[in-house]
Protein backbone atom coordinates (compact mmCIF):
# COMPACT_ATOMS: atom_id res chain seq x y z
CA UNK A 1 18.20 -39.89 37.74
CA UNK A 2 16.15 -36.96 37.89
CA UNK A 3 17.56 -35.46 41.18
CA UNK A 4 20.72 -35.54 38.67
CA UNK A 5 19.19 -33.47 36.27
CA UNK A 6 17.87 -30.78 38.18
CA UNK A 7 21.42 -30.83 39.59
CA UNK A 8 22.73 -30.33 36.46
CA UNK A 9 20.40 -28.12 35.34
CA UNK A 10 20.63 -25.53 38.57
CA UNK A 11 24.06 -25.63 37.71
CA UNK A 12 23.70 -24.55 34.30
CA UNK A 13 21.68 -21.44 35.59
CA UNK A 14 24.25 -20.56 37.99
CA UNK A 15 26.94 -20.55 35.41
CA UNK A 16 24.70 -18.38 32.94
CA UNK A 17 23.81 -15.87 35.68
CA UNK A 18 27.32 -15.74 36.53
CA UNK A 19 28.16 -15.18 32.79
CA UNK A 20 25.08 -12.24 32.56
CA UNK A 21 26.92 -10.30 35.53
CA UNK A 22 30.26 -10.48 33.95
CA UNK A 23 29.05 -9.11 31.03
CA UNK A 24 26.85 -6.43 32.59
CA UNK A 25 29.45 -5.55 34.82
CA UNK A 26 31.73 -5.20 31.30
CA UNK A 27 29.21 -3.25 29.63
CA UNK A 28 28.80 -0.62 33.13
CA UNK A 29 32.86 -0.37 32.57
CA UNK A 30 32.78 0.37 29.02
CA UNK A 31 29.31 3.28 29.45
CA UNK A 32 31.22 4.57 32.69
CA UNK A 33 34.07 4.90 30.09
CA UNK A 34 32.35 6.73 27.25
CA UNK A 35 31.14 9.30 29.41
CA UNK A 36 34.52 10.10 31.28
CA UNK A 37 36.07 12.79 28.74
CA UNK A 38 38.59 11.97 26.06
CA UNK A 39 41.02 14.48 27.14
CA UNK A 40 42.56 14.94 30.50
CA UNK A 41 45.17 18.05 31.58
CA UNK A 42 46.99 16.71 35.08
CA UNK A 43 49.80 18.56 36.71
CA UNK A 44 52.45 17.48 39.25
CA UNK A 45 55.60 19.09 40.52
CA UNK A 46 58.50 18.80 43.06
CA UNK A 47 61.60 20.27 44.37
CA UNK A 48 64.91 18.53 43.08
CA UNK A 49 67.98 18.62 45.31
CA UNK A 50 70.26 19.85 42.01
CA UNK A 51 71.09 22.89 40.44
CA UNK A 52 68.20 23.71 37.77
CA UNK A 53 71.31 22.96 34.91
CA UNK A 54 72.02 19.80 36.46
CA UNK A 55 68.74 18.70 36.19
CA UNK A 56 68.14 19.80 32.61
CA UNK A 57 71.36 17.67 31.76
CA UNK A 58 69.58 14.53 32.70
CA UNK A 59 66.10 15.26 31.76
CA UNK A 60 67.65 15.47 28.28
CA UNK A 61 70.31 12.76 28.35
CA UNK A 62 67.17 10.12 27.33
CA UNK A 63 69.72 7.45 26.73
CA UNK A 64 70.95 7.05 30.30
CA UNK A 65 66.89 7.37 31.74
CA UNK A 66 67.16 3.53 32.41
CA UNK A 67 69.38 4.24 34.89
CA UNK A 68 67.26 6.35 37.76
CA UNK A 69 63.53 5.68 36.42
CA UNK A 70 62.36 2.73 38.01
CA UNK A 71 59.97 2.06 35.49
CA UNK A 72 62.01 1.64 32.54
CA UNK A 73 63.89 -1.27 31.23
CA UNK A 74 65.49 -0.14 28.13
CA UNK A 75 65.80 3.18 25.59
CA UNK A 76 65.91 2.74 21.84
CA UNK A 77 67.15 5.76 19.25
CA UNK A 78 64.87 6.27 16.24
CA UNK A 79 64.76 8.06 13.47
CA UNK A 80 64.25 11.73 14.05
CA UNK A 81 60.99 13.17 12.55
CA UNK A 82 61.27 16.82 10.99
CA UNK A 83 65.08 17.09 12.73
CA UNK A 84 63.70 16.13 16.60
CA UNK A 85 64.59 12.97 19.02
CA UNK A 86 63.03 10.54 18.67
CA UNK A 87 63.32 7.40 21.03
CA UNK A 88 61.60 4.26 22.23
CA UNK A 89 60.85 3.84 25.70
CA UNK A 90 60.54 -0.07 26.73
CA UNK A 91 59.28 -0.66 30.43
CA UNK A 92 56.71 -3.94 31.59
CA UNK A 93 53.64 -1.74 30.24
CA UNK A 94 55.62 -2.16 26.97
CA UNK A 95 56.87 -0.53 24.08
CA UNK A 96 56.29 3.53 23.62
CA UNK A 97 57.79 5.91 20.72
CA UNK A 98 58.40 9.27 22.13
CA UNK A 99 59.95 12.62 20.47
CA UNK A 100 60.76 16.29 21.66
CA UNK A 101 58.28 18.69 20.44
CA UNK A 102 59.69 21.55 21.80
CA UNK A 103 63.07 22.50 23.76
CA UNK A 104 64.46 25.59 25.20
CA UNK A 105 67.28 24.95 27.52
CA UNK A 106 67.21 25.27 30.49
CA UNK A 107 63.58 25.28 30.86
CA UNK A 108 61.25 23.72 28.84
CA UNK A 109 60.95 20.50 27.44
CA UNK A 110 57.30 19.19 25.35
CA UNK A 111 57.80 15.51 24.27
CA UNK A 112 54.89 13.28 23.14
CA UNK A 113 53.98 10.01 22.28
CA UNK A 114 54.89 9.57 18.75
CA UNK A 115 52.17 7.02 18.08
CA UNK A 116 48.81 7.33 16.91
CA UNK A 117 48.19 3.72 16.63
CA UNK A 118 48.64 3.15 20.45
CA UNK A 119 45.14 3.36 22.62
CA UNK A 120 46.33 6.72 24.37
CA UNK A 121 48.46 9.68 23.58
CA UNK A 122 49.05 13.17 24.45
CA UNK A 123 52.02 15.49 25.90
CA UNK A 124 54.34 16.01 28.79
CA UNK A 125 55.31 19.85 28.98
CA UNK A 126 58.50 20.08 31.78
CA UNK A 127 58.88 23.28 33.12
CA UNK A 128 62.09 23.54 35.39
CA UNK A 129 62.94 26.85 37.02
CA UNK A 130 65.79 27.48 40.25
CA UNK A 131 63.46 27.13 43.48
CA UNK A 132 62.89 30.31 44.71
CA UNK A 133 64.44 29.67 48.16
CA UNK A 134 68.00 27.75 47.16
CA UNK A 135 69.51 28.55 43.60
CA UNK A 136 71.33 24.64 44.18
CA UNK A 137 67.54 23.45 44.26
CA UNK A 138 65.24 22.95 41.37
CA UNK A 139 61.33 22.68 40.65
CA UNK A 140 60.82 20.52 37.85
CA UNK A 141 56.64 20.49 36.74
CA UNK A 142 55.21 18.24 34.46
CA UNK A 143 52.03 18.54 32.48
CA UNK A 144 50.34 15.96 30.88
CA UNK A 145 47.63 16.61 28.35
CA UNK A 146 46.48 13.38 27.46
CA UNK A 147 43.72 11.71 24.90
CA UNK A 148 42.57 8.11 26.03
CA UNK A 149 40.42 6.32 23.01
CA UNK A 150 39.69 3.34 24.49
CA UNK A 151 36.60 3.73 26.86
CA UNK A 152 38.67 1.19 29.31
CA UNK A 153 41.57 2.40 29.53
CA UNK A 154 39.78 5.75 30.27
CA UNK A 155 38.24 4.35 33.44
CA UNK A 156 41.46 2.36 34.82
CA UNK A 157 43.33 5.76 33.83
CA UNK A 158 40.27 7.75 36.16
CA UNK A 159 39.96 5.51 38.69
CA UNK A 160 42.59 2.82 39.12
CA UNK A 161 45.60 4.40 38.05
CA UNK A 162 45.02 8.59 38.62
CA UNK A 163 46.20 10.93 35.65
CA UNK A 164 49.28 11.61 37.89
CA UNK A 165 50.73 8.26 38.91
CA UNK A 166 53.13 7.83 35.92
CA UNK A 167 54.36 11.54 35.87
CA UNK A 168 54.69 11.45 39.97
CA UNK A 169 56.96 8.33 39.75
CA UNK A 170 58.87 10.08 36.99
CA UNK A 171 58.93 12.87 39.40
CA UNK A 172 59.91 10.75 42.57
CA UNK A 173 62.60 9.01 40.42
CA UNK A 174 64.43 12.55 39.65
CA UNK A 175 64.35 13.70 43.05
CA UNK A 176 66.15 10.54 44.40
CA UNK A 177 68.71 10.42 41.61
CA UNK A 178 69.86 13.49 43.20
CA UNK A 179 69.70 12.42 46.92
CA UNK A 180 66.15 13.21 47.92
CA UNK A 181 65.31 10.62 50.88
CA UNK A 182 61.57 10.85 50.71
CA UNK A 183 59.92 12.76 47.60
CA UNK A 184 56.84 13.54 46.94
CA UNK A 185 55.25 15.35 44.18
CA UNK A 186 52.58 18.21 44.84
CA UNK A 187 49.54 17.79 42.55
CA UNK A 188 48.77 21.12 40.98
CA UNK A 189 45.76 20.44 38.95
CA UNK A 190 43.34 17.27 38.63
């Protein structure tokens, strides 16, 4: 009977050590993430097979998105705030408001995240200019200045996810819409 209850009681031990390195390795996750900054700036770009005004057309025609980015499932018109679009975006990360900030066609487009209640936010500035080499080619950059308030989302953003790995599928996504075989975005800035 006794062998039983050291048994039991080694057990016991196990399971609370177990439980004191879960947590410690929690509470290493959320220090890493209060002392990886707030704010983030992270810049990709590529070259589109399209005409720069072709490419503006569908950057701005945010209804039909669903139908070349990968990522999203379904777009949803809103109610526009101070006279800009404003849509939501549904994909399997879930639901996210955006709306134009700023637009001067051909050539630059600011949208943000119209949602302050959400656990990150921040802009994407496009800047879209005729590649230098082909006028029937385009370079489409995006820049995302982001703010991440939760401390864990800040370190899967850092380190398991990379400030660029939303925008560069966005990126990727354009580039095949118009016939690109293998694109792949250039990382100008961290």
């Amino acid at each position: 009977m006794r062998s039983l209850l050291r048994k039991g009681h080694g057990m016991l031990w196990t399971l609370v050590g177990l439980v004191l390195v879960f947590l410690g390795l929690i509470g290493i996750v959320i220090l890493l993430g209060v002392v990886i900054p707030r704010s983030h700036t992270a810049t990709s770009r590529i070259v589109v097979p399209a005409a720069q005004q072709d490419v503006w057309n569908t950057l701005i025609d945010f209804e039909h998105h669903p139908e070349w980015r990968k990522m999203l499932e379904k777009i949803e018109q809103a109610q526009p705030i101070d006279g800009k679009p404003v849509w939501i975006e549904y994909s399997k990360f879930g639901r996210m408001p955006m709306q134009v900030d700023e637009m001067t066609e051909p050539s630059l487009l600011r949208m943000r995240i119209a949602d302050d209640k959400l656990p990150f936010g921040g802009t994407w500035t496009f800047e879209l200019s005729t590649a230098p080499d082909d006028a029937q080619r385009s370079t489409l950059q995006i820049t995302e200045d982001g703010v991440i308030s939760n401390p864990i989302y800040r370190v899967m953003s850092r380190f398991a996810m990379g400030y660029h790995a939303v925008m560069d599928q966005y990126l990727k996504d354009m580039a095949t819409k118009y016939g690109a075989t293998t694109p792949k975005p250039e990382h100008v800035s961290k």
